[in-house]
N, C-alpha and C. Protein backbone atom coordinates (compact mmCIF):
# COMPACT_ATOMS: atom_id res chain seq x y z
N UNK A 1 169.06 156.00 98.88
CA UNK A 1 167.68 156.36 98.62
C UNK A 1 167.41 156.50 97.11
N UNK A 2 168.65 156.96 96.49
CA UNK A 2 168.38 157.08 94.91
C UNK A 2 167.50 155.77 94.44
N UNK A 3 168.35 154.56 94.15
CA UNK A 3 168.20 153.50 93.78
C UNK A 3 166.94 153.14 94.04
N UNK A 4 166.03 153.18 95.60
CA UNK A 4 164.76 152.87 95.61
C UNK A 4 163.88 153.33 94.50
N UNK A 5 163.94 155.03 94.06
CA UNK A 5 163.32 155.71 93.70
C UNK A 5 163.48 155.28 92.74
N UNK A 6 164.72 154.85 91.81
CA UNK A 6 164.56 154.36 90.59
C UNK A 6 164.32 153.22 89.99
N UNK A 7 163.68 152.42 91.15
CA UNK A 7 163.19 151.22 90.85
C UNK A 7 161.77 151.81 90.74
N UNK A 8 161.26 152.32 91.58
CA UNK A 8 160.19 152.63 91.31
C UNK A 8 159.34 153.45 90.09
N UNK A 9 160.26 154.34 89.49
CA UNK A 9 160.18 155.11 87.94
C UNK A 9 160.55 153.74 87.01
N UNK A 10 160.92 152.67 87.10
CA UNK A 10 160.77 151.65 86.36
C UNK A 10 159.92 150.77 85.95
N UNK A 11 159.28 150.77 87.75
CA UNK A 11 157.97 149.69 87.65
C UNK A 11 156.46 150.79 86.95
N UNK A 12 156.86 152.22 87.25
CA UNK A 12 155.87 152.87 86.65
C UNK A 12 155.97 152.99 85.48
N UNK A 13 157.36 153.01 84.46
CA UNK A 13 157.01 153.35 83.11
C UNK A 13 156.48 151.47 82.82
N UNK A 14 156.92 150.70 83.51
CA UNK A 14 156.56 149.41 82.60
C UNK A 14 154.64 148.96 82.69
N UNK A 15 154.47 149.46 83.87
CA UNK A 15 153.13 149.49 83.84
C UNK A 15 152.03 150.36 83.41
N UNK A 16 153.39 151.72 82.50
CA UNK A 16 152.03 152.84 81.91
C UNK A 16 152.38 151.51 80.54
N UNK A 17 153.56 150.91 79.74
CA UNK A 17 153.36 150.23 79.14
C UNK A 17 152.21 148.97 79.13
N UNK A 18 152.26 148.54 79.42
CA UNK A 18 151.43 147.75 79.93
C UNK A 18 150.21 148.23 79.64
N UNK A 19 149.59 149.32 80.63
CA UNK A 19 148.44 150.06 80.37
C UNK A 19 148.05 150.69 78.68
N UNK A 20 148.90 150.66 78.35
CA UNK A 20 149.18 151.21 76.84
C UNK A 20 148.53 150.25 75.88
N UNK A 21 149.34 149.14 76.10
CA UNK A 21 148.81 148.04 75.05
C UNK A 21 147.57 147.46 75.37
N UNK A 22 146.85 147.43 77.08
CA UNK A 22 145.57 147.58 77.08
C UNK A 22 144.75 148.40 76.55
N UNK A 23 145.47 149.37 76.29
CA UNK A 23 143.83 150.65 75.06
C UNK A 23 144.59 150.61 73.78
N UNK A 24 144.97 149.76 73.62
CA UNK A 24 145.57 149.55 72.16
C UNK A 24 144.34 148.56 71.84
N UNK A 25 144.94 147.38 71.99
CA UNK A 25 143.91 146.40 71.94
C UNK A 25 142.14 146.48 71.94
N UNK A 26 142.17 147.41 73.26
CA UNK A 26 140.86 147.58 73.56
C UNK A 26 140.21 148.74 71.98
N UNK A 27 141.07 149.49 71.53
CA UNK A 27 141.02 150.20 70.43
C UNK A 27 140.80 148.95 69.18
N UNK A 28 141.58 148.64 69.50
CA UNK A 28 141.49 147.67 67.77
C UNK A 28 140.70 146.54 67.98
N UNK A 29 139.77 146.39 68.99
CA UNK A 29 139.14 145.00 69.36
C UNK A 29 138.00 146.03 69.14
N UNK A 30 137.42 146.91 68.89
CA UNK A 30 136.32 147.62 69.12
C UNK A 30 136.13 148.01 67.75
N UNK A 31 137.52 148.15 66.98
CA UNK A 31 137.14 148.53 65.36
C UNK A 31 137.39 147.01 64.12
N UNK A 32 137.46 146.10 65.33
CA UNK A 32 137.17 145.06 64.77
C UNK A 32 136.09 144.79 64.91
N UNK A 33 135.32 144.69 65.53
CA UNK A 33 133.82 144.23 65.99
C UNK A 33 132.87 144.97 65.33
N UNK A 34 133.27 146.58 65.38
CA UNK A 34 132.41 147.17 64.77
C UNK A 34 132.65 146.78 62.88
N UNK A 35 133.90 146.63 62.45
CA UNK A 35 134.12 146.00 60.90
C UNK A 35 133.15 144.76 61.01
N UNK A 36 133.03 143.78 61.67
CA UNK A 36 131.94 142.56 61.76
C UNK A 36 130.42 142.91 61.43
N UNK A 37 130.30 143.70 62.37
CA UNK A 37 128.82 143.82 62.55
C UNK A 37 128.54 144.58 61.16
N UNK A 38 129.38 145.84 60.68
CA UNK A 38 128.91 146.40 59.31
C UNK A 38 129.10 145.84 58.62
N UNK A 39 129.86 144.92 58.43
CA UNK A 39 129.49 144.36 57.30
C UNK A 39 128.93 143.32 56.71
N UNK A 40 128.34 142.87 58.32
CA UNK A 40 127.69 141.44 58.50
C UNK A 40 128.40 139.90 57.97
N UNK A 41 129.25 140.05 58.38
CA UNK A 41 130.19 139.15 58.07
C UNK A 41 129.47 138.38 59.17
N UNK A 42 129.49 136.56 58.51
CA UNK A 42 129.17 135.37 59.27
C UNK A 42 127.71 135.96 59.41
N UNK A 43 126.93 136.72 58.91
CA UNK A 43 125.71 136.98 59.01
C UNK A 43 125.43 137.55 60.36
N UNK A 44 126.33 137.98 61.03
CA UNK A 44 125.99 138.38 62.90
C UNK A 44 125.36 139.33 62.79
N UNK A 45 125.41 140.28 62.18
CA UNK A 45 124.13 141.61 62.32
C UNK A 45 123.05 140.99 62.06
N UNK A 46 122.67 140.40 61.06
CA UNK A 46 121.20 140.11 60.82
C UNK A 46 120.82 139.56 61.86
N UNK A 47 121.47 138.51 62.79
CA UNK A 47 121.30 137.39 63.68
C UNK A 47 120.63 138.54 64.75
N UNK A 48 121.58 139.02 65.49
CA UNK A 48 121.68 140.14 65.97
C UNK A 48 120.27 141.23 65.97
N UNK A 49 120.00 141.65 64.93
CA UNK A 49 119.11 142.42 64.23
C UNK A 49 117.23 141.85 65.02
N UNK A 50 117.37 140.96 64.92
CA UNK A 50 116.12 139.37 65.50
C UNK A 50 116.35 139.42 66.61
N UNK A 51 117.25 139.92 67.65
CA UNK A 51 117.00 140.11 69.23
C UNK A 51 116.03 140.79 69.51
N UNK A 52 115.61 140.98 70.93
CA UNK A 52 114.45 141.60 71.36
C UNK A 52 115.00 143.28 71.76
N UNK A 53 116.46 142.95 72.09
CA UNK A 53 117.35 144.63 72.08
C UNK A 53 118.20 144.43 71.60
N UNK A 54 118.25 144.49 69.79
CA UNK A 54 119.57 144.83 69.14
C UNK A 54 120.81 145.46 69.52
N UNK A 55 120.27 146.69 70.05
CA UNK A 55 121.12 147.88 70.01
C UNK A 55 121.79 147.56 71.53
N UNK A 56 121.41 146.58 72.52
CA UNK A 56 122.11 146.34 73.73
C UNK A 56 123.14 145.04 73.74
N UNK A 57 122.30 144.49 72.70
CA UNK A 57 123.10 143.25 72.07
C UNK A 57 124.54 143.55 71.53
N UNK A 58 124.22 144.59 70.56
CA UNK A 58 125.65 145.17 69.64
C UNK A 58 126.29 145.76 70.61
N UNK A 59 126.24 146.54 71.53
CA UNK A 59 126.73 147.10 72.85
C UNK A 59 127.41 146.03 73.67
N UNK A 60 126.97 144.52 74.50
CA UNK A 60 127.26 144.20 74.66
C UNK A 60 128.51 143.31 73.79
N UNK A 61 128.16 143.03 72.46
CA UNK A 61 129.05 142.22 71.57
C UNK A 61 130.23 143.19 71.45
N UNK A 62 130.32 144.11 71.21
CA UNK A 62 131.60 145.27 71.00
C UNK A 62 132.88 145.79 72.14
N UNK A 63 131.62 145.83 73.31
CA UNK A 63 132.30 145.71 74.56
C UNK A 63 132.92 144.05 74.62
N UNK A 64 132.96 143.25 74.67
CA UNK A 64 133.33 141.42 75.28
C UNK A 64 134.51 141.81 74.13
N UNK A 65 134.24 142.10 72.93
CA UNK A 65 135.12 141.95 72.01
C UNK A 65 136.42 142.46 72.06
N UNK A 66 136.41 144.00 72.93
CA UNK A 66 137.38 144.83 72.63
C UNK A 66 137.81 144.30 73.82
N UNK A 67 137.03 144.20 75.21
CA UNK A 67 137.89 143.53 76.24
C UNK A 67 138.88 142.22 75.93
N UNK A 68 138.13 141.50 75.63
CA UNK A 68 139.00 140.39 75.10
C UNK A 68 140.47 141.01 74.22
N UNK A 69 140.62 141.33 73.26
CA UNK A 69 141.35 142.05 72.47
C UNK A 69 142.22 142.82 73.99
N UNK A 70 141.91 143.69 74.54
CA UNK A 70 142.91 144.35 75.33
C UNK A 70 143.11 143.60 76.34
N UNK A 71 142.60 142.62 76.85
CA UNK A 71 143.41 141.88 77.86
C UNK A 71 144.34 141.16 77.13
N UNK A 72 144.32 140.02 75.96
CA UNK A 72 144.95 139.70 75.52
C UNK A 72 146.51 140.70 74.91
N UNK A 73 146.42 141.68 74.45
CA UNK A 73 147.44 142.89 73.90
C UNK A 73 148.04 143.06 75.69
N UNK A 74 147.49 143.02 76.49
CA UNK A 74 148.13 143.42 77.52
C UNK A 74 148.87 142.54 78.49
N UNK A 75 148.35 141.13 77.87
CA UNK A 75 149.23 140.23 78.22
C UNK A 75 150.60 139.50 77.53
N UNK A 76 150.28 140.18 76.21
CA UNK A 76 151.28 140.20 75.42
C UNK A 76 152.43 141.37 75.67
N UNK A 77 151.69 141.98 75.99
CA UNK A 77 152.63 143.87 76.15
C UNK A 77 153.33 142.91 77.62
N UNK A 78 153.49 142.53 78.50
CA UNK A 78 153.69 142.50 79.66
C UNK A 78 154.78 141.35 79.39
N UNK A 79 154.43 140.18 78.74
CA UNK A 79 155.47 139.08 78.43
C UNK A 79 156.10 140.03 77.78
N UNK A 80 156.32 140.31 76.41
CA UNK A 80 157.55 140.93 75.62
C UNK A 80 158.33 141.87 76.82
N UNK A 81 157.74 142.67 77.92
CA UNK A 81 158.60 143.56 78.52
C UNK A 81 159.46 142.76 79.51
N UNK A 82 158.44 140.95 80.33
CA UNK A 82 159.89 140.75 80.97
C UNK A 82 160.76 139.95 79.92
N UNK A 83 160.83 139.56 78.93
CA UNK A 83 161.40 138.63 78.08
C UNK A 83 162.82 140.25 77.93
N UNK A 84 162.11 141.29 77.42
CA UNK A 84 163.36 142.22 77.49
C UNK A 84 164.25 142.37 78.57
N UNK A 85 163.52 142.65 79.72
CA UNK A 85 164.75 142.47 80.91
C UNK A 85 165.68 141.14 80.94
């Protein structure tokens, strides 16, 4: 019975990993987006700015951004962990 159990405390720490590098990503995909928009880099705020709802626009652009960013980190977090086994 041991052995089950400790397969299972395995598959849970690799998937709080996992989960980890998803709010990693999702963290640094969100303070990337928001670095874009302040400083209008590629002109996207102004662009942005000329919508009919800016402020749902930048909402939506920040959110796609950071998702993207944490799925990607979490698909990376997940290869490096089986490449370790």
């Amino acid at each position: 019975m041991t052995p089950r159990r400790h397969d299972n405390d395995y598959e849970r720490r690799k998937w709080r990993q996992v989960a980890g590098h998803f709010g990693m990503g999702a963290a640094f995909g969100a303070l990337f987006a928001g670095i874009v928009l302040f400083n209008n880099y590629f002109g996207l705020s102004s662009v942005i700015a000329t919508s009919e709802a800016p402020i749902l626009v930048r909402i939506i652009f920040v959110v796609g951004v950071a998702g993207s960013f944490a799925f990607m980190a979490a698909i990376t977090g997940f290869l490096f962990l089986v490449h370790e086994d």
